[in-house]
C-alpha atoms as a PDB file:
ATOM      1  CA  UNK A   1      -8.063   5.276  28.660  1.00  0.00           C
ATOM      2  CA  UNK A   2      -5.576   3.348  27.053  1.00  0.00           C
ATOM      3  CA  UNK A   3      -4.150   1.914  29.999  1.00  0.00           C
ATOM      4  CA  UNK A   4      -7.595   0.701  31.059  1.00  0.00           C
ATOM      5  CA  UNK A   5      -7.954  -3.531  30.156  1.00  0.00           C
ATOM      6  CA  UNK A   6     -10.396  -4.288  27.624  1.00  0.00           C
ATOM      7  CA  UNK A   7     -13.218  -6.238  28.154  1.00  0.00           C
ATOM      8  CA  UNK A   8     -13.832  -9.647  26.720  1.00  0.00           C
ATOM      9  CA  UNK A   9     -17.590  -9.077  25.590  1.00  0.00           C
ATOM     10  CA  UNK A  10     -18.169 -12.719  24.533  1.00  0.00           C
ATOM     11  CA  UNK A  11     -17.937 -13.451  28.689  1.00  0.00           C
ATOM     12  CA  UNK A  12     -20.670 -11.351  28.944  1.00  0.00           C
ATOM     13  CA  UNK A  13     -25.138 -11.500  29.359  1.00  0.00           C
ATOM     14  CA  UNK A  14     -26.886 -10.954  26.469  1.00  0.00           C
ATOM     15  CA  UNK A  15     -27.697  -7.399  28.231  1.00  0.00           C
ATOM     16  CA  UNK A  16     -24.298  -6.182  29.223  1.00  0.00           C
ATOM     17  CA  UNK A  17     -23.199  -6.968  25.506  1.00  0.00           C
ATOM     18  CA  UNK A  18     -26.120  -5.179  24.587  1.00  0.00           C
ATOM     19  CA  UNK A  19     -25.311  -2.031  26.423  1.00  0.00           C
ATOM     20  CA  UNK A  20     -22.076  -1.770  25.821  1.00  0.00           C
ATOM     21  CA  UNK A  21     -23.234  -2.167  22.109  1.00  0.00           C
ATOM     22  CA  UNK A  22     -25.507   0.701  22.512  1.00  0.00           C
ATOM     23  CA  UNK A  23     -22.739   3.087  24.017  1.00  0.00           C
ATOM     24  CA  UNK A  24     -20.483   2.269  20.900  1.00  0.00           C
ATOM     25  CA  UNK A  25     -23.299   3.287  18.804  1.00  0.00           C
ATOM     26  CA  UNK A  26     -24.204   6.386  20.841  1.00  0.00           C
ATOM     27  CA  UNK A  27     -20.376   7.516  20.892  1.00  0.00           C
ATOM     28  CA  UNK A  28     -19.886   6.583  17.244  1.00  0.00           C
ATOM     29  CA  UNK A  29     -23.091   8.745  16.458  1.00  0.00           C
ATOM     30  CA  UNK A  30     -21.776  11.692  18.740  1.00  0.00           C
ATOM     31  CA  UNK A  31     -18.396  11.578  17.342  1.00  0.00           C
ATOM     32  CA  UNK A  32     -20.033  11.743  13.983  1.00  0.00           C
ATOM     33  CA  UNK A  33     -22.134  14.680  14.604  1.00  0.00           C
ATOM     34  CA  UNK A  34     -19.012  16.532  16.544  1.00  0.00           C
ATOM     35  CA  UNK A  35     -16.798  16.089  13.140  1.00  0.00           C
ATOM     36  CA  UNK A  36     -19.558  17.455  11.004  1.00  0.00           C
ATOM     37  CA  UNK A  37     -19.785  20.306  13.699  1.00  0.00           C
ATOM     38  CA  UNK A  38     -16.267  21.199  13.168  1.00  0.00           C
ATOM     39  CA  UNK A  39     -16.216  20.651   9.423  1.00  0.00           C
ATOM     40  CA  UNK A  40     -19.445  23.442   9.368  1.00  0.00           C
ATOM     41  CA  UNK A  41     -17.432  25.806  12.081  1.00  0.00           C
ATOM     42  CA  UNK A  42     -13.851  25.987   9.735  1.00  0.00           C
ATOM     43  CA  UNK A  43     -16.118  26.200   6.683  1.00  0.00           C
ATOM     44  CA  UNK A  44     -17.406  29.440   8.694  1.00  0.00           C
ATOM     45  CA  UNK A  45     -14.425  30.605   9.938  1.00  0.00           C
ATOM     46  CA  UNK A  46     -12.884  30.261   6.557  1.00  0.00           C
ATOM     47  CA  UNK A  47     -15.626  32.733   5.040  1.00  0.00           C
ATOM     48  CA  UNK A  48     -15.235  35.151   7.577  1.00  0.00           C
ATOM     49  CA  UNK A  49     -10.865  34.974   7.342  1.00  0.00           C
ATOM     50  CA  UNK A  50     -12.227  35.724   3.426  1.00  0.00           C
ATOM     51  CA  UNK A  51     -14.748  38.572   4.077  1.00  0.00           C
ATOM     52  CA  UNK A  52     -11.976  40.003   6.456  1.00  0.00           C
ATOM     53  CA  UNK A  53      -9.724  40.363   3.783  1.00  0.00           C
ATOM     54  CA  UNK A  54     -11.901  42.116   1.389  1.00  0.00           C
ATOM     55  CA  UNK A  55     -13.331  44.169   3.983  1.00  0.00           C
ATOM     56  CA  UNK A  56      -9.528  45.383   5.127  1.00  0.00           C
ATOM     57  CA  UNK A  57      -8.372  46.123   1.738  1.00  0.00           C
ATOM     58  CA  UNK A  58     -11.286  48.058   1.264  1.00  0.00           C
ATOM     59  CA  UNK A  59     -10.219  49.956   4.300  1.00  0.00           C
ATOM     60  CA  UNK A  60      -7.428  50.442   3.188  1.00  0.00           C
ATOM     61  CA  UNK A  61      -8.152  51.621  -0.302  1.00  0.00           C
ATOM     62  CA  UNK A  62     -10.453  54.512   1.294  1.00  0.00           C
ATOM     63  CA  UNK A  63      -7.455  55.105   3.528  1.00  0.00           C
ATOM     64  CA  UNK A  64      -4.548  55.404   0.680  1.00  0.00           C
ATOM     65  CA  UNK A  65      -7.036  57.522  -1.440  1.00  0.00           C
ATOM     66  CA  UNK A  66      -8.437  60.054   1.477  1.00  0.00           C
ATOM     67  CA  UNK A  67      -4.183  60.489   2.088  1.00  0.00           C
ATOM     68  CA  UNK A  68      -3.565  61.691  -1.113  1.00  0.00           C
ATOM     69  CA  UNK A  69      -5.519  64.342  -1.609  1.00  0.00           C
END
């Protein structure tokens, strides 16, 4: 989008400026709920990467003491 012109709002009705206000606001809003999204999702994924490790060296502790016997 970057090599799209930008538009000069002040040449613009009261209503166009309006709407294009209003699709800032939605965007800003969305992009704002889509960071907290991913912030919650890598908080997740981070507990389970945890949970993964405890559960495998639990495996592996029944594992290394089932061997030696």
């Amino acid at each position: 989008m970057k090599d799209l012109p930008t538009v000069d709002r002040t040449a613009l009705s009261p209503q166009r400026r309006e709407m294009y206000e209003q699709r800032d606001a939605r965007m800003a809003d969305f992009a704002a709920q889509r960071n907290e999204w991913f912030e919650r999702r890598a908080v997740e994924s981070r507990e389970r990467a945890t949970k993964n490790k405890e559960l495998a060296a639990e495996v592996r502790a029944k594992f290394l003491a089932n061997t030696r016997h």
